[in-house]
N, C-alpha and C. Protein backbone atom coordinates (compact mmCIF):
# COMPACT_ATOMS: atom_id res chain seq x y z
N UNK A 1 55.47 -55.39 -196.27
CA UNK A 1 54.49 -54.55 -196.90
C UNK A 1 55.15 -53.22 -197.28
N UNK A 2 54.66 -52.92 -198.48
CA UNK A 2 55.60 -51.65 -198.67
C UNK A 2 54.63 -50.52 -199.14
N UNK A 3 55.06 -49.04 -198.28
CA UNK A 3 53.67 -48.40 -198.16
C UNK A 3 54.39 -46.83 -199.24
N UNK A 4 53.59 -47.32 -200.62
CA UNK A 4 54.05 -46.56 -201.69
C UNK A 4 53.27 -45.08 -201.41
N UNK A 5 52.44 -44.93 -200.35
CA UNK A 5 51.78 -43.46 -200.37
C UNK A 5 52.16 -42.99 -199.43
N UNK A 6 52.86 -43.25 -198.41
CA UNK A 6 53.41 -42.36 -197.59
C UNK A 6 52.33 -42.50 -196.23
N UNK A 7 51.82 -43.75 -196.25
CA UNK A 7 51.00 -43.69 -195.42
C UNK A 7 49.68 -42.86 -195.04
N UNK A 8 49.23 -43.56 -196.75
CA UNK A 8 48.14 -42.40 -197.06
C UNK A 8 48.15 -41.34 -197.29
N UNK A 9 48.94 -40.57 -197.15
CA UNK A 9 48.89 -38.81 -197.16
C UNK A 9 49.07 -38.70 -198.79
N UNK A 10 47.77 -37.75 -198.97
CA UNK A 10 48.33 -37.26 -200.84
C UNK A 10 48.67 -35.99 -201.01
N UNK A 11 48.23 -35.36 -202.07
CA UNK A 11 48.90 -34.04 -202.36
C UNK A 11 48.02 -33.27 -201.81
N UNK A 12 46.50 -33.26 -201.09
CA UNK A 12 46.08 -32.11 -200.42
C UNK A 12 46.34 -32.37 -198.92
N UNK A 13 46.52 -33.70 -198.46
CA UNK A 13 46.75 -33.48 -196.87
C UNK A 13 48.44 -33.33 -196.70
N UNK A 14 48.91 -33.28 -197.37
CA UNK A 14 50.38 -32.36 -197.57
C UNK A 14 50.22 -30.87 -197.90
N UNK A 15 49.49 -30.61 -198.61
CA UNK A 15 49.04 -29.13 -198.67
C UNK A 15 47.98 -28.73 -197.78
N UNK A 16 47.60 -29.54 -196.77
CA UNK A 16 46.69 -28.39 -195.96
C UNK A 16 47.89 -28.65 -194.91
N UNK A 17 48.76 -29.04 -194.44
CA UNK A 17 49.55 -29.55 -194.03
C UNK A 17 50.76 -28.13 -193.63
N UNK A 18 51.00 -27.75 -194.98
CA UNK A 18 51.91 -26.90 -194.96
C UNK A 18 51.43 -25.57 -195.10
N UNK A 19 49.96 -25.57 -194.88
CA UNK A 19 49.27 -24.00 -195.29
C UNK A 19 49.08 -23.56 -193.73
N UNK A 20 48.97 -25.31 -192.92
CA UNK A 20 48.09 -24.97 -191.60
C UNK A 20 49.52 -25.05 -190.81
N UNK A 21 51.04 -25.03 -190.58
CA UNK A 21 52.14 -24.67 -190.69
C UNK A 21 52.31 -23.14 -190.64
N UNK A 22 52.05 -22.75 -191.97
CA UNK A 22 52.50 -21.78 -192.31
C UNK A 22 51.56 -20.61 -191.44
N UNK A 23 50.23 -20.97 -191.03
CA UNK A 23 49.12 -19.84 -190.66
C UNK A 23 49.81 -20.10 -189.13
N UNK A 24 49.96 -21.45 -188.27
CA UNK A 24 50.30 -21.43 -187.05
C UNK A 24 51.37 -20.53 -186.78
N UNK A 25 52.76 -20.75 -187.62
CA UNK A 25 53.85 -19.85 -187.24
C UNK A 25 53.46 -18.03 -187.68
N UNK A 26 53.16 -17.67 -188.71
CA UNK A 26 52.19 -16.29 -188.83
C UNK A 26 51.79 -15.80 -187.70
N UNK A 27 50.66 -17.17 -186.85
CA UNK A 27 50.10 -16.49 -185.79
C UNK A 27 50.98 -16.13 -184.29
N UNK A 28 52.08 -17.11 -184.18
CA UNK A 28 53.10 -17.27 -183.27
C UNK A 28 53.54 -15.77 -183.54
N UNK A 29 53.96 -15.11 -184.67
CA UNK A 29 54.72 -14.28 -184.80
C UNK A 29 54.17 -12.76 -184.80
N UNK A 30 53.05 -12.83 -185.08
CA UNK A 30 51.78 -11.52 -184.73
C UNK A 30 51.61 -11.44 -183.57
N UNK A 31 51.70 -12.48 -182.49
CA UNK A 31 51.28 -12.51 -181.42
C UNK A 31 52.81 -11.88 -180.58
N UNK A 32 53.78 -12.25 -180.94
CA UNK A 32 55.12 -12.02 -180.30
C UNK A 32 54.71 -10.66 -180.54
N UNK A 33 54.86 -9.92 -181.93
CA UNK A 33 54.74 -8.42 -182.40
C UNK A 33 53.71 -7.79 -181.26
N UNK A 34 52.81 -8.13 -181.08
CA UNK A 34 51.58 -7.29 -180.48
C UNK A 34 51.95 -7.08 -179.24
N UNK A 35 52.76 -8.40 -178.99
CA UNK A 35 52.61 -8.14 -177.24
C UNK A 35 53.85 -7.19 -176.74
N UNK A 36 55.44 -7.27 -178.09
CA UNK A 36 55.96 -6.22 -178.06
C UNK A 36 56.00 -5.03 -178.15
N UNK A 37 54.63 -4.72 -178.67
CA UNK A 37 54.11 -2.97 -179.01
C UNK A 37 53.72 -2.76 -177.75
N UNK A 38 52.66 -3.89 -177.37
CA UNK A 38 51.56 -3.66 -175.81
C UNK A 38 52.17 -2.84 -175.31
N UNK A 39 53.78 -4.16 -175.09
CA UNK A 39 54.47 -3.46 -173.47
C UNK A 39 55.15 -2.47 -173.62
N UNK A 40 55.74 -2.14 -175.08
CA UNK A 40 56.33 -0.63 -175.15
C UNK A 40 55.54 0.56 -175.14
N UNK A 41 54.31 0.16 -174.99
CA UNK A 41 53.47 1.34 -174.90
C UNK A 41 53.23 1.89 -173.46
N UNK A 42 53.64 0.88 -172.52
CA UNK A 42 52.99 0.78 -171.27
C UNK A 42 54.35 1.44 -170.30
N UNK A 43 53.73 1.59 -169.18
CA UNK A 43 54.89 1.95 -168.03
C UNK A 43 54.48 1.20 -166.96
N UNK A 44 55.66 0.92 -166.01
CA UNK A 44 55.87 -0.14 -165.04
C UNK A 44 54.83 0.12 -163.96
N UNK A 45 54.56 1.41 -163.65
CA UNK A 45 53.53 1.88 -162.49
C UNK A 45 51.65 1.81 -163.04
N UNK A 46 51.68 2.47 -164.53
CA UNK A 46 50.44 2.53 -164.97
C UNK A 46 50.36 1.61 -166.40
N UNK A 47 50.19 0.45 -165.94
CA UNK A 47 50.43 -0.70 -167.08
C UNK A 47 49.06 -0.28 -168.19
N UNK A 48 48.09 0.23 -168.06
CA UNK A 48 46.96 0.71 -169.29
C UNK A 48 47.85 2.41 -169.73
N UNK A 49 48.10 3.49 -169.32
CA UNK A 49 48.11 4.62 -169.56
C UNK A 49 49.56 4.51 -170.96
N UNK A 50 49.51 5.36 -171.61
CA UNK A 50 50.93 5.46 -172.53
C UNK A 50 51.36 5.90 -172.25
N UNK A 51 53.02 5.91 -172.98
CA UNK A 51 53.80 6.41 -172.08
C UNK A 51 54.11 8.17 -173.35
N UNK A 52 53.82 9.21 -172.48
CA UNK A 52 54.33 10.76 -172.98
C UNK A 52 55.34 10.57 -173.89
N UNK A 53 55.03 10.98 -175.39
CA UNK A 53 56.01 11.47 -176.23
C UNK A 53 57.51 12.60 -175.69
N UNK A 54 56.72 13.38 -175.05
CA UNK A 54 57.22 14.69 -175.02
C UNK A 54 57.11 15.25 -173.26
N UNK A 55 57.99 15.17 -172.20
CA UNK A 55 57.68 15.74 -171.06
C UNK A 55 56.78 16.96 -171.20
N UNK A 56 55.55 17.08 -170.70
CA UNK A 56 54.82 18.40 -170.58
C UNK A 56 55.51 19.37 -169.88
N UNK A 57 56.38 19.27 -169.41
CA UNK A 57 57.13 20.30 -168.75
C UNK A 57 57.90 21.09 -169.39
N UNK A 58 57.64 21.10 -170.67
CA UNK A 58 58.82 21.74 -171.80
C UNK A 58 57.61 22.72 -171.68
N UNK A 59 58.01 23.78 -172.60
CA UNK A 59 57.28 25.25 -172.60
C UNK A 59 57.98 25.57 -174.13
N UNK A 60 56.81 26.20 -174.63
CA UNK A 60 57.01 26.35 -176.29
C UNK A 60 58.26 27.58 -176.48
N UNK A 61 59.41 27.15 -177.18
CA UNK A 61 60.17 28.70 -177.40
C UNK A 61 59.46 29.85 -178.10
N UNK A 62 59.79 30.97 -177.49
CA UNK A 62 59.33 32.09 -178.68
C UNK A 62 60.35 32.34 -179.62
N UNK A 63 59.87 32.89 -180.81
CA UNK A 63 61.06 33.08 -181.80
C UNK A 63 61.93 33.80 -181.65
N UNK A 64 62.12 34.73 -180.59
CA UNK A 64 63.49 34.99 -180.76
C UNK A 64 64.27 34.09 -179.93
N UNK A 65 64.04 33.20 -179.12
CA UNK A 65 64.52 32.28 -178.48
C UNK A 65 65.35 31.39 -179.84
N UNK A 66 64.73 30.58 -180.37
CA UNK A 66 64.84 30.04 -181.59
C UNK A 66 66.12 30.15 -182.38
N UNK A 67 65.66 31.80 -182.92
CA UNK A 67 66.52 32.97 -183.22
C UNK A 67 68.29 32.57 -182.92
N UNK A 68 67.93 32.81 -181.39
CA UNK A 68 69.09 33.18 -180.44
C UNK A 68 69.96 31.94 -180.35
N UNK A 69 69.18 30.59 -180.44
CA UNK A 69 69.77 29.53 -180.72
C UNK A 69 70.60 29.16 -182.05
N UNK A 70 69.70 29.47 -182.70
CA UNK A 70 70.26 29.28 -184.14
C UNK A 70 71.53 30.58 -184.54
N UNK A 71 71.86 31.30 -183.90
CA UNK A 71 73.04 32.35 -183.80
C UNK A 71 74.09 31.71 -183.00
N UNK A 72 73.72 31.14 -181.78
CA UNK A 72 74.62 30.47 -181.04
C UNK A 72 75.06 29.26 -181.78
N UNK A 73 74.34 28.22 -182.28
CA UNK A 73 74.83 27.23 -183.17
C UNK A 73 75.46 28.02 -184.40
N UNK A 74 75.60 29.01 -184.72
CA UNK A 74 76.21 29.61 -185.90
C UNK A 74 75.84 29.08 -186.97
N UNK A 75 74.41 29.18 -187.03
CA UNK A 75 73.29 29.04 -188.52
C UNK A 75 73.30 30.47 -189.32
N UNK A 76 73.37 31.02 -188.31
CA UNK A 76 73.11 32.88 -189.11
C UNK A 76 74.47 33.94 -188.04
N UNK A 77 74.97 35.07 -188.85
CA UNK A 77 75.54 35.34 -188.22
C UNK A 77 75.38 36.94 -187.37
N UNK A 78 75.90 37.63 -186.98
CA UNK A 78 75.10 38.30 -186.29
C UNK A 78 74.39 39.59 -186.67
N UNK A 79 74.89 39.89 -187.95
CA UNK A 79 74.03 40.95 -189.04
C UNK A 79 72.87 40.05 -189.19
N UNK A 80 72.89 38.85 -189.76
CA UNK A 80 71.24 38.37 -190.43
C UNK A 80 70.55 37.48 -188.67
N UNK A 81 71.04 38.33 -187.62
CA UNK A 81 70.03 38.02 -186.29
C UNK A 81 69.57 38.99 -186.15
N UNK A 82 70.56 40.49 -186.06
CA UNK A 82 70.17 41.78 -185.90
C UNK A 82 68.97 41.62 -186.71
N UNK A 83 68.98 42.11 -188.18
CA UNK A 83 68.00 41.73 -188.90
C UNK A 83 66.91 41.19 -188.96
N UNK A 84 66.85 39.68 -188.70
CA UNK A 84 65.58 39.18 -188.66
C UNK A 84 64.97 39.29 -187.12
N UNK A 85 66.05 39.37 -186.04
CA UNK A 85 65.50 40.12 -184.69
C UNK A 85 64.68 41.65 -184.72
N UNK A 86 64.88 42.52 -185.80
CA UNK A 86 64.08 43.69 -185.69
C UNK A 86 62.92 43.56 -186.89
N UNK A 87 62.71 42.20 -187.66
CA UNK A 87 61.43 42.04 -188.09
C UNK A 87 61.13 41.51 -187.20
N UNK A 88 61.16 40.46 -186.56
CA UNK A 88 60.43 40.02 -185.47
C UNK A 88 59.45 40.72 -184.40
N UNK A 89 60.74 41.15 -184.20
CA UNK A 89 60.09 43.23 -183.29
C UNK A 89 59.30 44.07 -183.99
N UNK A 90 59.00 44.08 -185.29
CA UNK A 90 58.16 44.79 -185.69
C UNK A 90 59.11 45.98 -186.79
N UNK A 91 60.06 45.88 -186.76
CA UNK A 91 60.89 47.20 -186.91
C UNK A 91 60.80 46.81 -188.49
N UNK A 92 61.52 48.19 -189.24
CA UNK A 92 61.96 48.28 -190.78
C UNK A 92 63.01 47.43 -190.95
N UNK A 93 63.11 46.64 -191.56
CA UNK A 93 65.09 45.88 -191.55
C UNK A 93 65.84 46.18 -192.60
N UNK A 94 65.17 47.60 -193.29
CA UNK A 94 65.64 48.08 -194.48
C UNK A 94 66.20 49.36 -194.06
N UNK A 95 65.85 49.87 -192.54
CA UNK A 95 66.73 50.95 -191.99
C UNK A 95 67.71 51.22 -191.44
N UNK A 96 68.46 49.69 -191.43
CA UNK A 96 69.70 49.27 -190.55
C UNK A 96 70.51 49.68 -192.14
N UNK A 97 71.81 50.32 -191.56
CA UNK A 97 72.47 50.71 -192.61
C UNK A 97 73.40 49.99 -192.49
């Protein structure tokens, strides 16, 4: 006997075939994604809470802090710190001669 259809299957149960394929692995792979965000969100002690961007233990610089950094990295040199250190302060920076 020779089975010229493939054993029945036509062109839509080959196409729901490869649609219902294609949605299973989709879902395999959303599901991997999600559960990799879950757990990077999570910490080993408080598995619901997120985990801190930023230690709260930092404390905001003030600008001349900033300033003082950006002089030490040698962004500005020490005329344009003087300078923008006595606007900061309040001062004239047009009285520095």
């Amino acid at each position: 006997m020779m089975y010229w259809n493939d054993g029945g299957m036509n062109g839509w149960g080959i196409g729901l075939t490869t649609v219902t394929m294609l949605l299973f692995w989709a879902l395999v792979i959303l599901g991997v994604m999600a559960l990799v965000r879950h757990l990077g969100r999570t910490t080993p002690g408080n598995p619901v809470a997120p985990v801190p961007q930023t230690a709260p233990s930092q404390q905001r610089q003030t600008p001349e802090q900033l300033l003082a950094e950006r002089l030490a990295r040698g962004e500005i040199d020490p005329d344009e710190y003087r300078t923008r250190l006595d606007v900061l302060r309040g001062g004239d920076p047009s009285a520095r001669g």
